[in-house]
Protein backbone atom coordinates (compact mmCIF):
# COMPACT_ATOMS: atom_id res chain seq x y z
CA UNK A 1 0.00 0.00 0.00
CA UNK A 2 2.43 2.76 -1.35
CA UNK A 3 1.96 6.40 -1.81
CA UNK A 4 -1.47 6.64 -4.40
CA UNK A 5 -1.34 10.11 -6.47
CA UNK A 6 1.39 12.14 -7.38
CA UNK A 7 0.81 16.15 -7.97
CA UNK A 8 3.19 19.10 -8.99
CA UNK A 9 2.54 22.37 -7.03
CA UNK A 10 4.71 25.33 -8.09
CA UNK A 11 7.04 23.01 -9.75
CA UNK A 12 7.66 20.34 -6.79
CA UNK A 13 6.12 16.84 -6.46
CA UNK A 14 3.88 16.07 -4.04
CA UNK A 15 2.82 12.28 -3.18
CA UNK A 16 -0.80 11.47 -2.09
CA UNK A 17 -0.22 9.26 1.06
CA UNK A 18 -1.85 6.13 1.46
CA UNK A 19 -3.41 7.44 4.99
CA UNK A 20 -0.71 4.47 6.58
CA UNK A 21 3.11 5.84 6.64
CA UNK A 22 4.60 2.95 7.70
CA UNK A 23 3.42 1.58 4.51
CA UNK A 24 4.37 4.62 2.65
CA UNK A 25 7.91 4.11 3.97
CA UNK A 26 7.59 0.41 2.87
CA UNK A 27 8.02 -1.13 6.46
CA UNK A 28 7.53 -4.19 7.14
CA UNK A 29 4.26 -4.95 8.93
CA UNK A 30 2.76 -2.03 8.52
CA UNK A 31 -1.22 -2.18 9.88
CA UNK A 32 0.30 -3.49 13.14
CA UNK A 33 2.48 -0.30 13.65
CA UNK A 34 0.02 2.01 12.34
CA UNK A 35 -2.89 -0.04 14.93
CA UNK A 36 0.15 0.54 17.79
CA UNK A 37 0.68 3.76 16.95
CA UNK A 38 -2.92 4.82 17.30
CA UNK A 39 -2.82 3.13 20.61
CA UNK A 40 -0.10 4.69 22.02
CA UNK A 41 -1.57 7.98 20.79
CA UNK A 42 -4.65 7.19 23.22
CA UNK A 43 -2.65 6.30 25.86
CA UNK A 44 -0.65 9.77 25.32
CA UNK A 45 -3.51 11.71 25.21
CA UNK A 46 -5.10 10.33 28.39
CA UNK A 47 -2.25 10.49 30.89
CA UNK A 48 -2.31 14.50 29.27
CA UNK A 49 -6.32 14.73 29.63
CA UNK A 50 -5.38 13.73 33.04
CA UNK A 51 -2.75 15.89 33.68
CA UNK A 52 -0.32 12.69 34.88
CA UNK A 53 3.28 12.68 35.88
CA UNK A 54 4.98 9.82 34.35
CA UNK A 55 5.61 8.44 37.54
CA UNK A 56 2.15 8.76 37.99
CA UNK A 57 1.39 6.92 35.08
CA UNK A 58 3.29 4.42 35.53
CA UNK A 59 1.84 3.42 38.69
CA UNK A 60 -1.37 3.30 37.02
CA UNK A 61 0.20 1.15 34.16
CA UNK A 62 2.49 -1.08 36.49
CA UNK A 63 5.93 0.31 34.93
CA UNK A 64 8.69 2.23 35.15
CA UNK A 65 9.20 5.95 34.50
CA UNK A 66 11.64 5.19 31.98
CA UNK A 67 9.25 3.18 30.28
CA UNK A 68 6.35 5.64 30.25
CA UNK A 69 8.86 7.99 28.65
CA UNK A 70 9.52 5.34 25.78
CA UNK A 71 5.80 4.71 25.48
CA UNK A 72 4.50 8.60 25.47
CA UNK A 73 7.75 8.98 22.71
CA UNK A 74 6.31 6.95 20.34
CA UNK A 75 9.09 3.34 20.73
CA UNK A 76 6.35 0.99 19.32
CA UNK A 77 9.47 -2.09 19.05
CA UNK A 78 9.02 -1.76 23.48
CA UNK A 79 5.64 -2.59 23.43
CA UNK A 80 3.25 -5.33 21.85
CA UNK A 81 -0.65 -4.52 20.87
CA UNK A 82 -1.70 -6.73 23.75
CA UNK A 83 0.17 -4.90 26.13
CA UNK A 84 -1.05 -1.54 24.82
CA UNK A 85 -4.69 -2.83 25.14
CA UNK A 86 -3.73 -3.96 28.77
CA UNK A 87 -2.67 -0.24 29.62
CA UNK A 88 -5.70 0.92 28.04
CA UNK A 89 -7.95 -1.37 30.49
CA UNK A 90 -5.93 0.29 33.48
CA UNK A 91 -6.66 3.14 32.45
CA UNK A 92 -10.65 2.64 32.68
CA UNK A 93 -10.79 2.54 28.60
CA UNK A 94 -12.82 -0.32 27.09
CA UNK A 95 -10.81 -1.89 24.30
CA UNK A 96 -13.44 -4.01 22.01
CA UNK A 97 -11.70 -6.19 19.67
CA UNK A 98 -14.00 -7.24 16.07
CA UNK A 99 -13.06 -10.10 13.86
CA UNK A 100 -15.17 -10.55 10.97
CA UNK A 101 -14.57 -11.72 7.46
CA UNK A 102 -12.80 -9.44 4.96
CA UNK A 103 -15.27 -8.10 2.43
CA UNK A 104 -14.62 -9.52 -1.42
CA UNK A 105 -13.90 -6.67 -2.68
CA UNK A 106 -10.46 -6.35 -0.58
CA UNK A 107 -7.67 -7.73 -1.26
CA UNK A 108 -5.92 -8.50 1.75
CA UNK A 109 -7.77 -8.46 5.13
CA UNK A 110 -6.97 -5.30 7.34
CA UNK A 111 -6.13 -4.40 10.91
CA UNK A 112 -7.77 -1.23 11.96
CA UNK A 113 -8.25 0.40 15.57
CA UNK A 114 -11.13 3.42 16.19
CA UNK A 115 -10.79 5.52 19.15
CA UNK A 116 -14.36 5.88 20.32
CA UNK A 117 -14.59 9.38 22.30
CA UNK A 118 -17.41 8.64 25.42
């Protein structure tokens, strides 16, 4: 799933993204980082929301300091999607996971996460 449309504006190239950069960079697995990267942003934005330290948080979460900082900075390799999901739960997030079957007119079945504002 590489870059889609290509554009010049005032004599530069522009590339259309495919809405997934780790697949625009041609990464390897790249619905899993962009599914932990949206979970991580969540996680982020609700230890901000809640105005924690990141000794704070990582009470909540059962970790380190040092790890919080590597979570809130974005090191996806630390952390696997079930652990993110586990950090959600502590902090009082639902995380709802769907499994049904790809539609036909896909080609390869998709990992997606929504962030679901109460």
């Amino acid at each position: 799933m590489k870059a889609t449309e290509e554009k010049t504006y005032a004599g530069e190239t522009v590339e259309t993204g495919s809405g997934n950069v780790f697949a625009d960079l041609g990464l390897p697995n790249p619905e899993e980082r962009l599914a932990k990267s949206q979970l991580v942003q969540r996680i982020s934005e609700i230890i901000k929301e809640r105005k924690l330290t990141q000794a704070k948080a990582g009470k909540i979460l059962g970790i380190d300091q040092a790890k919080v900082s590597k979570l809130v900075r974005g090191r996806l390799s630390e952390f696997s999607t079930s652990t993110l999901m586990e950090y959600l739960t502590r902090l009082d997030q639902d995380v709802e996971i769907v499994v049904r079957p790809k539609p036909r007119s896909k080609e390869v079945a998709s990992l997606l996460v929504s962030v679901v504002d109460a």
